[in-house]
N, C-alpha and C. Protein backbone atom coordinates (compact mmCIF):
# COMPACT_ATOMS: atom_id res chain seq x y z
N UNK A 1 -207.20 55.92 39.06
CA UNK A 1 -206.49 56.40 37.89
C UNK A 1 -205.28 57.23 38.31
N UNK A 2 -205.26 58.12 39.25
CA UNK A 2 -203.97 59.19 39.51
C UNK A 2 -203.10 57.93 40.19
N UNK A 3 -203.83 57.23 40.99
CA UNK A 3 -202.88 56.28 41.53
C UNK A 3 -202.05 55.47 40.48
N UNK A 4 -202.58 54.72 39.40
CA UNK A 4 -201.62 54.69 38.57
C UNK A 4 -200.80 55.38 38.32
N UNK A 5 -201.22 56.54 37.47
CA UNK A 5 -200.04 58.11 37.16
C UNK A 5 -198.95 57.65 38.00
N UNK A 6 -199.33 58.26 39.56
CA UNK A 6 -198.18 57.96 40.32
C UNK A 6 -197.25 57.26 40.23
N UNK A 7 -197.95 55.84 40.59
CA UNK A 7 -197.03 54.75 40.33
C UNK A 7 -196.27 54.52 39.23
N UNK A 8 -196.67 55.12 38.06
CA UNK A 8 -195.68 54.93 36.75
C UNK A 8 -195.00 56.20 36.58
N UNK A 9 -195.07 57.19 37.42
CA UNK A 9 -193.70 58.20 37.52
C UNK A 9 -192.79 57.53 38.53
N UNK A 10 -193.40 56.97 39.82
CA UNK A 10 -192.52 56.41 40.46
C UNK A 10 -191.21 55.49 40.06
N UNK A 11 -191.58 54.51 38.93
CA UNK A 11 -191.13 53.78 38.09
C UNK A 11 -189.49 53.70 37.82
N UNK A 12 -188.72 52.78 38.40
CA UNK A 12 -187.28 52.68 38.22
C UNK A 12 -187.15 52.89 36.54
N UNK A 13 -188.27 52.21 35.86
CA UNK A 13 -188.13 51.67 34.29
C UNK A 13 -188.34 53.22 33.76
N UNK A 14 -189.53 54.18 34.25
CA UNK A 14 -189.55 55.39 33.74
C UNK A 14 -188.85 56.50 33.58
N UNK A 15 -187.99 56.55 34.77
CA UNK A 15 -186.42 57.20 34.90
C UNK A 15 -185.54 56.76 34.11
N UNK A 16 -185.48 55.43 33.62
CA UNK A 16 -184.58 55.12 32.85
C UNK A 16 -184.53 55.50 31.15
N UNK A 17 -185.79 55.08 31.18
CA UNK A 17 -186.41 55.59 29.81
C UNK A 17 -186.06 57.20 29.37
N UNK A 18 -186.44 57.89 30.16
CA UNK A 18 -186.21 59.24 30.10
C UNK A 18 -184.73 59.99 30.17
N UNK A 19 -184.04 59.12 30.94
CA UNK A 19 -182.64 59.73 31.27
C UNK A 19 -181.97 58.95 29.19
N UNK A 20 -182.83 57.98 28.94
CA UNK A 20 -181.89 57.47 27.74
C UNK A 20 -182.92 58.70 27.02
N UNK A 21 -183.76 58.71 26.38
CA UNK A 21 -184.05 59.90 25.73
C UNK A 21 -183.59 61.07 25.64
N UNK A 22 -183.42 61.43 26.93
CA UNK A 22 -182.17 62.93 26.99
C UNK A 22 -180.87 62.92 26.10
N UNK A 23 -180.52 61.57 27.06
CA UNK A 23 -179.27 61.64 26.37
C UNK A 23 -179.26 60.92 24.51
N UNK A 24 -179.97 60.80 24.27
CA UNK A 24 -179.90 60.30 22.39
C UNK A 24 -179.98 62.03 21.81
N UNK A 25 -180.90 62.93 22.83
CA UNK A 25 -181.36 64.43 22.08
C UNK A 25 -180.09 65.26 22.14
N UNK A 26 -179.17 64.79 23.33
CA UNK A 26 -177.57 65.44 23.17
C UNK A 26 -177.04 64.95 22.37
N UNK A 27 -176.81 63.36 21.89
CA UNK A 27 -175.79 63.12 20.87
C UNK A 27 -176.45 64.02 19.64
N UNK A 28 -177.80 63.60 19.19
CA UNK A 28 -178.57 64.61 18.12
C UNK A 28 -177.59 65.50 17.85
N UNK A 29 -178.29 66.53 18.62
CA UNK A 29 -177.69 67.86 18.96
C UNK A 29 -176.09 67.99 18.49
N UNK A 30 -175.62 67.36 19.34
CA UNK A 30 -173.76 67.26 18.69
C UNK A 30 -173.75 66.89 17.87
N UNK A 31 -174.40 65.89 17.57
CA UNK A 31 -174.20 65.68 15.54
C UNK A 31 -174.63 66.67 15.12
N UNK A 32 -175.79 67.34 14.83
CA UNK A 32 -176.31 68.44 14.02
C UNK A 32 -175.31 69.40 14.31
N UNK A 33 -175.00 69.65 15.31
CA UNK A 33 -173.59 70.56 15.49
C UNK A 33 -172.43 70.61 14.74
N UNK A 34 -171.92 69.42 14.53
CA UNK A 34 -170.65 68.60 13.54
C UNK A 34 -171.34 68.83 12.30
N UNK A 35 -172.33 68.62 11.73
CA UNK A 35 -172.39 68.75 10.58
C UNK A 35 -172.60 70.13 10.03
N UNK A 36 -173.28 71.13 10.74
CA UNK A 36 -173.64 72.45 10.61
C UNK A 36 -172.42 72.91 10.85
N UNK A 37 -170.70 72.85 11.21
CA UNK A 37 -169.55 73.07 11.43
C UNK A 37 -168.76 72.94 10.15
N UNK A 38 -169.19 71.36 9.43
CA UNK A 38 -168.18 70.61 9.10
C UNK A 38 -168.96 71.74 7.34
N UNK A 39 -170.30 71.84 7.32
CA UNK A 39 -170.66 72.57 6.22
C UNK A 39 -170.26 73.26 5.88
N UNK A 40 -169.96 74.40 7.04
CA UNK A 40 -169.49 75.98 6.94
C UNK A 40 -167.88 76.13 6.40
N UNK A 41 -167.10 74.68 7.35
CA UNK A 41 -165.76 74.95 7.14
C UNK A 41 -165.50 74.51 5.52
N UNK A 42 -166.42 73.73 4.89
CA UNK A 42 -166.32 73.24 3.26
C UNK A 42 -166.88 74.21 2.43
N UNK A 43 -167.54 74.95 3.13
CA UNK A 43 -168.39 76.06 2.24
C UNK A 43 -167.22 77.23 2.07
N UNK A 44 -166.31 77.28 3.24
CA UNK A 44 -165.33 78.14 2.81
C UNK A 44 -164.18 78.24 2.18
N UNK A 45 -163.36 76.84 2.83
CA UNK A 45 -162.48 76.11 2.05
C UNK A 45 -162.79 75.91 -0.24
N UNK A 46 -164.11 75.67 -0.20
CA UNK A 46 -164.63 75.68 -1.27
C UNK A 46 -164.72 76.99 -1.78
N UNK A 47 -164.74 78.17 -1.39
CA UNK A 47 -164.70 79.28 -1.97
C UNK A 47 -163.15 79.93 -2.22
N UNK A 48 -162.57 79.11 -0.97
CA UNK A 48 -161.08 79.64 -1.45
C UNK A 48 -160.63 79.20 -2.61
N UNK A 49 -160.53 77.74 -2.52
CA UNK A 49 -160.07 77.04 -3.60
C UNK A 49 -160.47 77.73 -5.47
N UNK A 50 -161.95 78.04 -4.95
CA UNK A 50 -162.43 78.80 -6.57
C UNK A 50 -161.70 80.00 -6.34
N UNK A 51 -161.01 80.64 -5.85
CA UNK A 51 -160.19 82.17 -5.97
C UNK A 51 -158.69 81.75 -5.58
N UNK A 52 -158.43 80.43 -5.70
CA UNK A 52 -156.65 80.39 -5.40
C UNK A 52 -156.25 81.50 -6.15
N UNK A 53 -156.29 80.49 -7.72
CA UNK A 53 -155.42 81.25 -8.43
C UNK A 53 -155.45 82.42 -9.10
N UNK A 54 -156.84 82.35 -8.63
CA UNK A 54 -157.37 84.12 -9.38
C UNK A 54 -156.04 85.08 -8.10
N UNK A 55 -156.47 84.66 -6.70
CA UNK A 55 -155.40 85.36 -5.75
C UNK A 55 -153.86 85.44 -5.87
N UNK A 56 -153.50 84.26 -6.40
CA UNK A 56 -152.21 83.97 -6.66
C UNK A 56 -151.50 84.80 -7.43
N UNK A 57 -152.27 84.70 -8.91
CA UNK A 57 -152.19 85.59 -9.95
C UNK A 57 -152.02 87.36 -9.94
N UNK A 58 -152.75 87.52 -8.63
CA UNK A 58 -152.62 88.86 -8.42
C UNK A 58 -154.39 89.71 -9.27
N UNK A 59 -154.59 88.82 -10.07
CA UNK A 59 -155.96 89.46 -10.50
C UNK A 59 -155.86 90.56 -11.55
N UNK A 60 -156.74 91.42 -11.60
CA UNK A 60 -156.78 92.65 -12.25
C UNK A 60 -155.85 93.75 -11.26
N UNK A 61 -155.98 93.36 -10.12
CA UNK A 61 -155.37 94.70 -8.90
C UNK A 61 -154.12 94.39 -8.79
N UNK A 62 -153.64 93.08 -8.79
CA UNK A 62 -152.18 92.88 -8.27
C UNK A 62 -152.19 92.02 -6.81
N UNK A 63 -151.32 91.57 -6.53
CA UNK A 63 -151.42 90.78 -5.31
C UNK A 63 -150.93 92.06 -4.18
N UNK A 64 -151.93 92.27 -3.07
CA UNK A 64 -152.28 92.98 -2.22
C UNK A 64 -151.98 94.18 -2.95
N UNK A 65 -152.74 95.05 -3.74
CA UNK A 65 -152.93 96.21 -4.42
C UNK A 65 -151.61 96.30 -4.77
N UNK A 66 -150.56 95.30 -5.66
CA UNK A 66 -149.20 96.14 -6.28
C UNK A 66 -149.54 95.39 -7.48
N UNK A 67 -149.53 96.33 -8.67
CA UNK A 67 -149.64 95.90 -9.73
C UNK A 67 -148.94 95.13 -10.33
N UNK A 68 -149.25 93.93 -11.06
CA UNK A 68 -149.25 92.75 -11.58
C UNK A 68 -147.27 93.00 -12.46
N UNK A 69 -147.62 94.58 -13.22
CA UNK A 69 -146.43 94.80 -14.49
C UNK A 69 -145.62 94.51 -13.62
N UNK A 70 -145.35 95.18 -12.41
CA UNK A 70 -143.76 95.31 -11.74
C UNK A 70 -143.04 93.95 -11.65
N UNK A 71 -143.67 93.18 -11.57
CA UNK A 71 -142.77 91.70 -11.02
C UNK A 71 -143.25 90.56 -12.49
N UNK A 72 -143.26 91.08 -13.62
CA UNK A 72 -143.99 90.23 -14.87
C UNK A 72 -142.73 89.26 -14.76
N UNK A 73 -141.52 90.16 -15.10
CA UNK A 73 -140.10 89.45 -15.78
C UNK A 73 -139.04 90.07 -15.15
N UNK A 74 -139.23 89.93 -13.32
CA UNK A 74 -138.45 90.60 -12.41
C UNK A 74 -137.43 89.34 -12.17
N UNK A 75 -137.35 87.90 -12.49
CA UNK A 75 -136.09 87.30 -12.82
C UNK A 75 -135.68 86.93 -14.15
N UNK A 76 -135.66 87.90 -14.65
CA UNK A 76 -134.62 87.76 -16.40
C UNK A 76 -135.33 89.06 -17.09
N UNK A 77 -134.83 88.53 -18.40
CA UNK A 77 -135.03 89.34 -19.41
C UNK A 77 -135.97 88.79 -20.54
N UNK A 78 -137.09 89.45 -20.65
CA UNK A 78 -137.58 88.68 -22.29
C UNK A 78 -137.66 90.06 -23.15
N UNK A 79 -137.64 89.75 -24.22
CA UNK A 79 -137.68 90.71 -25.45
C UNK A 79 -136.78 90.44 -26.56
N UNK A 80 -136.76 91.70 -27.42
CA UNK A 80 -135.75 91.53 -28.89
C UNK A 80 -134.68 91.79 -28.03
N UNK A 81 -133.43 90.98 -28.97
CA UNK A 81 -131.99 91.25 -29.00
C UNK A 81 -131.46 92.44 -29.46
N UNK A 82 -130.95 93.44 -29.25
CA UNK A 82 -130.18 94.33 -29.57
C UNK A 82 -128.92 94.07 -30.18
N UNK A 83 -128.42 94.24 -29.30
CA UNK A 83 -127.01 93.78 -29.61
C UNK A 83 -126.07 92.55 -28.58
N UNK A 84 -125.48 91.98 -29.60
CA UNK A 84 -124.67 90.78 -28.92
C UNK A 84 -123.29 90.92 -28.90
N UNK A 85 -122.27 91.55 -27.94
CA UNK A 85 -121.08 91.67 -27.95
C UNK A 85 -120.54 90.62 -26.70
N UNK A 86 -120.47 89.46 -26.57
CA UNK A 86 -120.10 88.89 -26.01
C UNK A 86 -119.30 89.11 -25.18
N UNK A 87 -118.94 88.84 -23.80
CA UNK A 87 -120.07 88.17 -23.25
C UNK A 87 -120.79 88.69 -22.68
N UNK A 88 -121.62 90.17 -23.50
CA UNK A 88 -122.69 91.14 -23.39
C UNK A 88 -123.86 90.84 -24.31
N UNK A 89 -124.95 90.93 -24.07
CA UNK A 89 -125.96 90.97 -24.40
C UNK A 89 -127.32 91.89 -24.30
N UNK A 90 -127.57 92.72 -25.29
CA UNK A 90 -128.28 93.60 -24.89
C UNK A 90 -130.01 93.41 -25.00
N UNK A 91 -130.56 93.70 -24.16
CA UNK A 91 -132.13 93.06 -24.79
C UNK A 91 -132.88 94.54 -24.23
N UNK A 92 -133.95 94.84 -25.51
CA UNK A 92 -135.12 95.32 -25.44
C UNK A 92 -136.33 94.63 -24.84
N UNK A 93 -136.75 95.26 -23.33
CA UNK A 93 -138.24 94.13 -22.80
C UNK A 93 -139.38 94.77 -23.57
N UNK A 94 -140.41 94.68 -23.19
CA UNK A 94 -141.83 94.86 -23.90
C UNK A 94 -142.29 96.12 -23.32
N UNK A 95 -141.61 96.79 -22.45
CA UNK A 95 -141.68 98.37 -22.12
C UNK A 95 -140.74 99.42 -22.56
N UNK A 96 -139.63 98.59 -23.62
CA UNK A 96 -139.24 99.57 -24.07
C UNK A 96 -137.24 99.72 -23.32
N UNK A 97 -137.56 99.17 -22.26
CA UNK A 97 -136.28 99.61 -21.56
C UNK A 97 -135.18 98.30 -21.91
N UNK A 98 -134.09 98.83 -21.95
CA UNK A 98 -132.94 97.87 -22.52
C UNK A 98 -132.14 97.45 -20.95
N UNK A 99 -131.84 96.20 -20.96
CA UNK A 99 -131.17 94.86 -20.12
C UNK A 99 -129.78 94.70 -20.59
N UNK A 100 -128.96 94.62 -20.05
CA UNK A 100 -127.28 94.53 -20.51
C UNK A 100 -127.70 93.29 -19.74
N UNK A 101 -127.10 92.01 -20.42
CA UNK A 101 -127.13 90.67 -19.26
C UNK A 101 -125.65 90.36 -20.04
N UNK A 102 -124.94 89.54 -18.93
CA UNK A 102 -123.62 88.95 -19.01
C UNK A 102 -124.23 87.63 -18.76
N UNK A 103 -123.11 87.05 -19.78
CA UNK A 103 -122.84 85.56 -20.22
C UNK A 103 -121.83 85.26 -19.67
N UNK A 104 -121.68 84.72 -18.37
CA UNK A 104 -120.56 83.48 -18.09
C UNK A 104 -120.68 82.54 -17.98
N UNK A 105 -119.24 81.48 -18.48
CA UNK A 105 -119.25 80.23 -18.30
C UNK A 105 -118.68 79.50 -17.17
N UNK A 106 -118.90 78.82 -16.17
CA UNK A 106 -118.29 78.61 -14.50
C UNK A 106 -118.79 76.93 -14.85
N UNK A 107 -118.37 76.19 -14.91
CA UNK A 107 -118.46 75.35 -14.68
C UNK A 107 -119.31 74.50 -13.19
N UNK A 108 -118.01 75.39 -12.38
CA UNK A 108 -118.66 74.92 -11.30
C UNK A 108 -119.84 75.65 -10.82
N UNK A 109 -120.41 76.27 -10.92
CA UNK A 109 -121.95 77.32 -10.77
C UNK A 109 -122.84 76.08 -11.42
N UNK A 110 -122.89 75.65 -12.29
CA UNK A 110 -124.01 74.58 -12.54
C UNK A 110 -124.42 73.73 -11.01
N UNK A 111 -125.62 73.30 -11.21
CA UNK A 111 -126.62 72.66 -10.40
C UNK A 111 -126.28 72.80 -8.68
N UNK A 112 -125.71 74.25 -8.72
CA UNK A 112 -126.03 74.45 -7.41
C UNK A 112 -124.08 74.22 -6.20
N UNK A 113 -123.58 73.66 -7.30
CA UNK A 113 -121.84 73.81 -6.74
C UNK A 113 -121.15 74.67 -5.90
């Protein structure tokens, strides 16, 4: 009986067997690796995506703690008209503070000239 044993560790076929088993438990391994990777990087990507635009937006805090008011209508003017003395224009914003905006006509200033 051990003499068998022997002889079938001795075995060209038993080395072979074994060296392919190893190596199927490394590819395993690297796959379970790739996928336990590929999870984490979707699990995060996926959490960004649900807070883009909450981040974008600036939130309740403001984008990196500066509050949201300062930059609402920091290119133009919205509000009531005051007064229109051409080519002056006066506007009241929604805080109260009044905008003098000038009206010119340039022709060439359109689309970037």
């Amino acid at each position: 009986m051990i003499e068998k044993i022997k002889n079938v560790t001795k075995s060209h076929a038993l080395k072979i067997s074994i060296y392919i088993i190893i190596e199927l438990l490394i590819v395993l391994f690297v796959f379970q690796a790739g996928v336990f990777i590929g999870f984490e990087k979707a699990s995060f990507y996926n959490k960004v995506g649900e807070n883009y635009f909450h981040e974008i937006s600036g939130g309740p805090g403001g984008i990196a703690g500066i509050p949201r008011g300062d930059f609402e209508s920091a290119h133009g003017a919205v509000g009531k008209i005051i007064d229109v003395k051409l080519p002056l224009v006066t506007i009241e914003d929604q805080s109260g503070i009044e905008k003098t905006i000038q009206i010119k006509h340039d022709p060439d200033q359109r689309y970037g000239r």
